[in-house]
PDB file of N, CA and C in Angstrom:
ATOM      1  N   UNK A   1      78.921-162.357  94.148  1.00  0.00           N
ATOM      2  CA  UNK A   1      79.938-161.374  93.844  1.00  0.00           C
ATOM      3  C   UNK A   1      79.287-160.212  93.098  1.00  0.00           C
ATOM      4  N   UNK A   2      79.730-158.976  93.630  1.00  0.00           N
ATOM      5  CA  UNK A   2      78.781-157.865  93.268  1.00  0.00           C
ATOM      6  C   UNK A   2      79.734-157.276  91.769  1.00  0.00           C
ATOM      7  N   UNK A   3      79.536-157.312  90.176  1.00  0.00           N
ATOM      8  CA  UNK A   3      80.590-156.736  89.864  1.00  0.00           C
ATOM      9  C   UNK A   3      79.984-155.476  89.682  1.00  0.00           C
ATOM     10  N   UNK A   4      81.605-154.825  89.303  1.00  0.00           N
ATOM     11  CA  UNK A   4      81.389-153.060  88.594  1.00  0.00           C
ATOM     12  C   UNK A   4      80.796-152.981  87.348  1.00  0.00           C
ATOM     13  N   UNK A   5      79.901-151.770  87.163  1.00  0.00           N
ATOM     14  CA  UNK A   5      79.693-151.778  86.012  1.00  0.00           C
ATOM     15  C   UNK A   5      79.265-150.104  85.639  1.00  0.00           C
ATOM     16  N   UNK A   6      79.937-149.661  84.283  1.00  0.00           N
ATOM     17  CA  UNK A   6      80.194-148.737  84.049  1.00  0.00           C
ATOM     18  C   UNK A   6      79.001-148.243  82.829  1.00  0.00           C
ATOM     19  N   UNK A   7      78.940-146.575  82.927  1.00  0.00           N
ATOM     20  CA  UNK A   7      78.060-145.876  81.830  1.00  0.00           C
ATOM     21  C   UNK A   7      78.985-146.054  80.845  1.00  0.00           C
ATOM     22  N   UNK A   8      78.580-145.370  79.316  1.00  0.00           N
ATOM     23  CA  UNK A   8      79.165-145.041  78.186  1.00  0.00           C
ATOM     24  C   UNK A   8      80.575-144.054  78.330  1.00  0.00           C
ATOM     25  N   UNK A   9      80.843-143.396  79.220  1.00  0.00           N
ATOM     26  CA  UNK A   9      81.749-142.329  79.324  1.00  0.00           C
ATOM     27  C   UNK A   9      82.971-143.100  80.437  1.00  0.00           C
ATOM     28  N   UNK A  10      82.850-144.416  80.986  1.00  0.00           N
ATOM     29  CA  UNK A  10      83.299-145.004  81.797  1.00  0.00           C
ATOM     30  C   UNK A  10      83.431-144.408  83.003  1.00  0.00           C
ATOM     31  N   UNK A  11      82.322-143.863  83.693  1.00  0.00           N
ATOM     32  CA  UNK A  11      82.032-143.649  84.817  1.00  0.00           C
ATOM     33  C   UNK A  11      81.538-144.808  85.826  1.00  0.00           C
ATOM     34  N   UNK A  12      82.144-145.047  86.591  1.00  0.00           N
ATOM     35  CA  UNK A  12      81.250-146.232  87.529  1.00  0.00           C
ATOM     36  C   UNK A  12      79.535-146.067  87.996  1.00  0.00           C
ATOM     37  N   UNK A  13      79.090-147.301  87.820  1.00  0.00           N
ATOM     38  CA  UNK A  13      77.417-146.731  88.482  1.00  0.00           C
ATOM     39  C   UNK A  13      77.221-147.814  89.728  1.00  0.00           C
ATOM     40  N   UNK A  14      76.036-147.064  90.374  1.00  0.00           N
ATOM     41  CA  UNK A  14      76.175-147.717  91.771  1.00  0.00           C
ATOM     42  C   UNK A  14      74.553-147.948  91.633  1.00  0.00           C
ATOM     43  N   UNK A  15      74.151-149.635  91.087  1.00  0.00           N
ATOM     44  CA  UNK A  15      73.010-150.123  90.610  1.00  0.00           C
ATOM     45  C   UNK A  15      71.707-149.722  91.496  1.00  0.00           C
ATOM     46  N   UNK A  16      72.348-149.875  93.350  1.00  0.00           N
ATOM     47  CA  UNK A  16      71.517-149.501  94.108  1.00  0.00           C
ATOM     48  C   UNK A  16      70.661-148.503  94.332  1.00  0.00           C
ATOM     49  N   UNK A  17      71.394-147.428  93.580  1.00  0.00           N
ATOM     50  CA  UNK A  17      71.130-145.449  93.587  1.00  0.00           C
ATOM     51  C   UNK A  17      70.439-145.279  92.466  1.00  0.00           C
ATOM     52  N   UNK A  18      71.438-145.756  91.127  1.00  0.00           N
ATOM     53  CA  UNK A  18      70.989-145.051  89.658  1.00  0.00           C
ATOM     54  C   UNK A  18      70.062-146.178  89.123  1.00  0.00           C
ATOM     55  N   UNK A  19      68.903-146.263  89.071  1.00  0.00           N
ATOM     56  CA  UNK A  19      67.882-147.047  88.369  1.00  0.00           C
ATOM     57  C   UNK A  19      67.173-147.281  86.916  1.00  0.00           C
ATOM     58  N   UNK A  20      67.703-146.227  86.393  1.00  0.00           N
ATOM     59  CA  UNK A  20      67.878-145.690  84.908  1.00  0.00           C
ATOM     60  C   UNK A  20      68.703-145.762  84.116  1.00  0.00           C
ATOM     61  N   UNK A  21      70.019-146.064  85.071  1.00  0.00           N
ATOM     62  CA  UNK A  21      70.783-145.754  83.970  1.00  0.00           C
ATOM     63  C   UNK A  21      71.341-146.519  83.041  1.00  0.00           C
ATOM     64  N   UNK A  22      71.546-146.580  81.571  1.00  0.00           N
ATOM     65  CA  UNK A  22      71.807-147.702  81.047  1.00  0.00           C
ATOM     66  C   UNK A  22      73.354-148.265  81.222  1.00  0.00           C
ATOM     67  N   UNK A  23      73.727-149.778  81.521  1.00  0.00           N
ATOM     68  CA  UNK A  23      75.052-150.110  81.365  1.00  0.00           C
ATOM     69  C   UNK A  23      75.406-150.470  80.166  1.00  0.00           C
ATOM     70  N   UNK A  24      76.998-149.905  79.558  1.00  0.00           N
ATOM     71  CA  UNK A  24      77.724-150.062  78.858  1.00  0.00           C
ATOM     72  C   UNK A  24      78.964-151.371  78.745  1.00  0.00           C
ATOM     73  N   UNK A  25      79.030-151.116  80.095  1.00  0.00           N
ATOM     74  CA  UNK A  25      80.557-151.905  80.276  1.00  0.00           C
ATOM     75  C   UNK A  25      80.253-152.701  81.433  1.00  0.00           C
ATOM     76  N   UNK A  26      81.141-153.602  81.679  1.00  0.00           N
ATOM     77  CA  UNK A  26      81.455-155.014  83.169  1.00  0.00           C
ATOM     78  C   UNK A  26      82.136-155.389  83.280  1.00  0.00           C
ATOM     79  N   UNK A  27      83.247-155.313  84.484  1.00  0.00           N
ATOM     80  CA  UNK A  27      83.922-155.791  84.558  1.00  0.00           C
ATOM     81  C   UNK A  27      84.282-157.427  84.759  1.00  0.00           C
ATOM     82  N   UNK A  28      84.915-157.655  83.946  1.00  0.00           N
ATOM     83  CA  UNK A  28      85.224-158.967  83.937  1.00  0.00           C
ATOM     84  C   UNK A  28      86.262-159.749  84.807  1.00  0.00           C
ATOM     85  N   UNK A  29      86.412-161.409  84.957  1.00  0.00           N
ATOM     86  CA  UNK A  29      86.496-161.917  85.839  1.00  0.00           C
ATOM     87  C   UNK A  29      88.185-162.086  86.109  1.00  0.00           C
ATOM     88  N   UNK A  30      88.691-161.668  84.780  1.00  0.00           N
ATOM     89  CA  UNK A  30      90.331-161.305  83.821  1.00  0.00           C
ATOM     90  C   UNK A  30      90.641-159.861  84.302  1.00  0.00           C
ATOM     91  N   UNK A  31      89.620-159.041  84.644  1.00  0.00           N
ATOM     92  CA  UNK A  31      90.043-158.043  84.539  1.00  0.00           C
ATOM     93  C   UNK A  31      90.074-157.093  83.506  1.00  0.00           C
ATOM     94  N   UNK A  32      89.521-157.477  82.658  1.00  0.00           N
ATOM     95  CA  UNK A  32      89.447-156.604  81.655  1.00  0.00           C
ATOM     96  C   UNK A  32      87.689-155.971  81.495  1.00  0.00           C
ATOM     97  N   UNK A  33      87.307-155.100  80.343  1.00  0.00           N
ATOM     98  CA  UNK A  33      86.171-154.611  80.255  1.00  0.00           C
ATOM     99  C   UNK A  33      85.438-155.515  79.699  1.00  0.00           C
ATOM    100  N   UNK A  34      84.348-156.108  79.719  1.00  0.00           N
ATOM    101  CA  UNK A  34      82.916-156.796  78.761  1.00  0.00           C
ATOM    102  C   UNK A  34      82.324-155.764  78.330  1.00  0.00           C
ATOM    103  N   UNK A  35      82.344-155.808  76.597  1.00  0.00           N
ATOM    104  CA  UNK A  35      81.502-154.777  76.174  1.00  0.00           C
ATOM    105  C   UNK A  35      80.168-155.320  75.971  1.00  0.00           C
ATOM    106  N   UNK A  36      78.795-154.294  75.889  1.00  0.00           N
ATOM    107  CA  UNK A  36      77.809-154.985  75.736  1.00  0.00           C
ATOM    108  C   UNK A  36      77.548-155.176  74.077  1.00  0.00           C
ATOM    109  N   UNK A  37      76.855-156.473  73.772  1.00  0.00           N
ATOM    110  CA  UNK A  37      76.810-156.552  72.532  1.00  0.00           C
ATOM    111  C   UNK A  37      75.641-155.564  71.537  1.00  0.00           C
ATOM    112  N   UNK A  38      75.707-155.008  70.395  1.00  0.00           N
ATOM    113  CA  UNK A  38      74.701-154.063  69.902  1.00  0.00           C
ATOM    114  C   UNK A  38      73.395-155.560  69.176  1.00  0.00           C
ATOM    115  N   UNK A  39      72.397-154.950  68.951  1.00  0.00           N
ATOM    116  CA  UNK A  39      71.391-155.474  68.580  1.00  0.00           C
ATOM    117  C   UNK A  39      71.057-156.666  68.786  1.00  0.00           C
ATOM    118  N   UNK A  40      70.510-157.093  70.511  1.00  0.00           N
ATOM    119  CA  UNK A  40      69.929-157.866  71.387  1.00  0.00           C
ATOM    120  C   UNK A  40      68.877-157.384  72.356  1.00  0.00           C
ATOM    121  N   UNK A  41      68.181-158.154  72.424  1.00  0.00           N
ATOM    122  CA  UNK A  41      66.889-157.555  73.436  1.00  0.00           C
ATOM    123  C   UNK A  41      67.228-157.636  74.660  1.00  0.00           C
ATOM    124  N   UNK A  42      68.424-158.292  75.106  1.00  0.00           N
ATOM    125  CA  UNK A  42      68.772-158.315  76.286  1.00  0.00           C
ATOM    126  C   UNK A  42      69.766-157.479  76.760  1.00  0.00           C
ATOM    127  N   UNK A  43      70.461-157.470  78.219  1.00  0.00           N
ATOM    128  CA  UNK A  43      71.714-156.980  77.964  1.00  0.00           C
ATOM    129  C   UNK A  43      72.507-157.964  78.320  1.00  0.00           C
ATOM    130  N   UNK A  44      73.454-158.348  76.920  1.00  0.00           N
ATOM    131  CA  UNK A  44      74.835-159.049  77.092  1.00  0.00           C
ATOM    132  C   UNK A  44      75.916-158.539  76.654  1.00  0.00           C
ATOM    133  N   UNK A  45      76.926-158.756  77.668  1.00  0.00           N
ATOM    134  CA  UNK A  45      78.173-158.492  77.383  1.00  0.00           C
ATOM    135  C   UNK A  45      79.195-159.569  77.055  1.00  0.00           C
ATOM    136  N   UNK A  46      79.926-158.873  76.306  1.00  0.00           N
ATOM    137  CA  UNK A  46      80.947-160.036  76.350  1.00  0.00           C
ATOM    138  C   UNK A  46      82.438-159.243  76.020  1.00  0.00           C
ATOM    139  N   UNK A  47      83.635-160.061  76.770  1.00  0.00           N
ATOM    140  CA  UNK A  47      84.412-159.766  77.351  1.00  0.00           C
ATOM    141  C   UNK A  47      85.494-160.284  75.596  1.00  0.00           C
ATOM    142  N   UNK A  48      86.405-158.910  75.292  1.00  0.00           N
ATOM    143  CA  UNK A  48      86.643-159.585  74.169  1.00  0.00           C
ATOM    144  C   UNK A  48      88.508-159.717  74.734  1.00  0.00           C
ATOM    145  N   UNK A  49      88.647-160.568  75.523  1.00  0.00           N
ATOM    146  CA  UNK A  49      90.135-161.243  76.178  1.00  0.00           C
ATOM    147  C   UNK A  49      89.946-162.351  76.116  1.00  0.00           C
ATOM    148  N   UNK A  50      88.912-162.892  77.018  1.00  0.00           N
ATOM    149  CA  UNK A  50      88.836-164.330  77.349  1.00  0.00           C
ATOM    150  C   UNK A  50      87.474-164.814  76.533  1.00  0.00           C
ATOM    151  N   UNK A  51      86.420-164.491  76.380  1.00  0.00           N
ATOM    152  CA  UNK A  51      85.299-164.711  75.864  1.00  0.00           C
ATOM    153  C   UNK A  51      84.243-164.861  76.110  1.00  0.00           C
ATOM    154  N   UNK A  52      84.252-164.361  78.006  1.00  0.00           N
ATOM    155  CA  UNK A  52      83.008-164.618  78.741  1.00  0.00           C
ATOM    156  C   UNK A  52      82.011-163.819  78.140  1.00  0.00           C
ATOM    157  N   UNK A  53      80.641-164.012  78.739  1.00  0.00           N
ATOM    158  CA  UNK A  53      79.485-163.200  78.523  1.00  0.00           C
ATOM    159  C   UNK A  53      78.693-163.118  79.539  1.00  0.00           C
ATOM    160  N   UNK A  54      78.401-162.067  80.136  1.00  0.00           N
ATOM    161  CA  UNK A  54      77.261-161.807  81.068  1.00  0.00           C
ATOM    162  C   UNK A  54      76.290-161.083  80.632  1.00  0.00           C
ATOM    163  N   UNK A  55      74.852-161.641  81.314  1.00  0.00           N
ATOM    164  CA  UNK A  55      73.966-160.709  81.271  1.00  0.00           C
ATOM    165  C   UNK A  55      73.748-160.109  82.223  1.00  0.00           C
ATOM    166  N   UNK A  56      72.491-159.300  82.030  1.00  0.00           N
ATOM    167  CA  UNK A  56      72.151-158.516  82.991  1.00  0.00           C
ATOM    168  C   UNK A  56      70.644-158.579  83.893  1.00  0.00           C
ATOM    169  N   UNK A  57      70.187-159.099  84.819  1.00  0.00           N
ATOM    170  CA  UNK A  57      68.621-159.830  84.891  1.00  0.00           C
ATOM    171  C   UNK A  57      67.918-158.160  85.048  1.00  0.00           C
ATOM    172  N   UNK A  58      66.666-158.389  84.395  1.00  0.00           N
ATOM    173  CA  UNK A  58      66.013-157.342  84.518  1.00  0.00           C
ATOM    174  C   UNK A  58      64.938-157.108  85.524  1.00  0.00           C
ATOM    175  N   UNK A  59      64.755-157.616  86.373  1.00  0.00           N
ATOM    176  CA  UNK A  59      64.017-157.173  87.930  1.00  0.00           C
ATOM    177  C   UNK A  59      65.487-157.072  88.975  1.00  0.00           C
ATOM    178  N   UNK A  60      66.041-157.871  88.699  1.00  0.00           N
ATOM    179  CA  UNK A  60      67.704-157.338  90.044  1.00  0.00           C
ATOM    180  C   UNK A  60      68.548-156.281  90.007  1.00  0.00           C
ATOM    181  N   UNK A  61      68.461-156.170  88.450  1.00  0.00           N
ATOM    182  CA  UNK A  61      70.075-155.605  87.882  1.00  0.00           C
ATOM    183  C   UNK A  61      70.853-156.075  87.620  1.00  0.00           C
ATOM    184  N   UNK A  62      70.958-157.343  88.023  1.00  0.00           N
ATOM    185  CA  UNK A  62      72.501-157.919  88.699  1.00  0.00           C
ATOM    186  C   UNK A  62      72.715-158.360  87.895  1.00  0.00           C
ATOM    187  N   UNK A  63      74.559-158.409  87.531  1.00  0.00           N
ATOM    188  CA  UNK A  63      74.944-159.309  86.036  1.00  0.00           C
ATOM    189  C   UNK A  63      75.501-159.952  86.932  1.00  0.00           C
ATOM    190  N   UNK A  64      75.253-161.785  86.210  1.00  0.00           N
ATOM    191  CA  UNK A  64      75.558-162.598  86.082  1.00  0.00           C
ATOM    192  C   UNK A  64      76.324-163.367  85.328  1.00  0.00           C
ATOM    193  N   UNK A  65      77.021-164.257  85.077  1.00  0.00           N
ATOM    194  CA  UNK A  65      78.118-165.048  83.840  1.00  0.00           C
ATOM    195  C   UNK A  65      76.988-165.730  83.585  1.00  0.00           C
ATOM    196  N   UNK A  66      77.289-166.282  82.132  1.00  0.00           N
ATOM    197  CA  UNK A  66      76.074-167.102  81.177  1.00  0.00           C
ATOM    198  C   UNK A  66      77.366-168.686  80.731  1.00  0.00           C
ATOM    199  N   UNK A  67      77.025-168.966  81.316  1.00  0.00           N
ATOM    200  CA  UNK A  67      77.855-171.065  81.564  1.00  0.00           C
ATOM    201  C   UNK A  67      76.702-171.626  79.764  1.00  0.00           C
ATOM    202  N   UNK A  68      78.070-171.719  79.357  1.00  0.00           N
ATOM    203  CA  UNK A  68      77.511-172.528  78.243  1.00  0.00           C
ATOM    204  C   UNK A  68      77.569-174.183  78.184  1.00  0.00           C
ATOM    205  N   UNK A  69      76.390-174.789  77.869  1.00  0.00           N
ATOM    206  CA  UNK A  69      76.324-176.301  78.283  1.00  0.00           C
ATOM    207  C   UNK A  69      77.535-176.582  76.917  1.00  0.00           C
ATOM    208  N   UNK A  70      77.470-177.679  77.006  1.00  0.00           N
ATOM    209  CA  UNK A  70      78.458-178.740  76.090  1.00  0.00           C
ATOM    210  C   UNK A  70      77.489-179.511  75.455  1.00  0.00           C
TER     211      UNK A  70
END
């Protein structure tokens, strides 16, 4: 599943085209926005409705959900 994911100004970006550009936002699986969290080396978001978190892999782009074990 390919999601959306938006700049700082909530513009949509199209991962395939813009290769630079940094993401802000993701849409989440609720429907609502995942913000990304400040001071992490990675990029994670997390969705403040339900409580998901995705990252973001850094050779794909692609965000993924992060499944927490038990």
């Amino acid at each position: 599943m390919k999601r959306r994911v938006y700049d700082f100004f909530g513009k949509e970006i199209d991962l395939d085209k813009e290769k630079y550009c940094p993401v802000y936002y993701v849409q989440c699986d609720c429907g609502h926005l995942a913000i990304r969290k400040n001071n992490t080396d990675r990029q994670i978001f997390r969705c403040s409705l339900c409580k998901n978190e995705y990252r973001q892999r850094q050779k794909t782009r692609k965000v993924v959900p992060i499944f927490k074990e038990l």
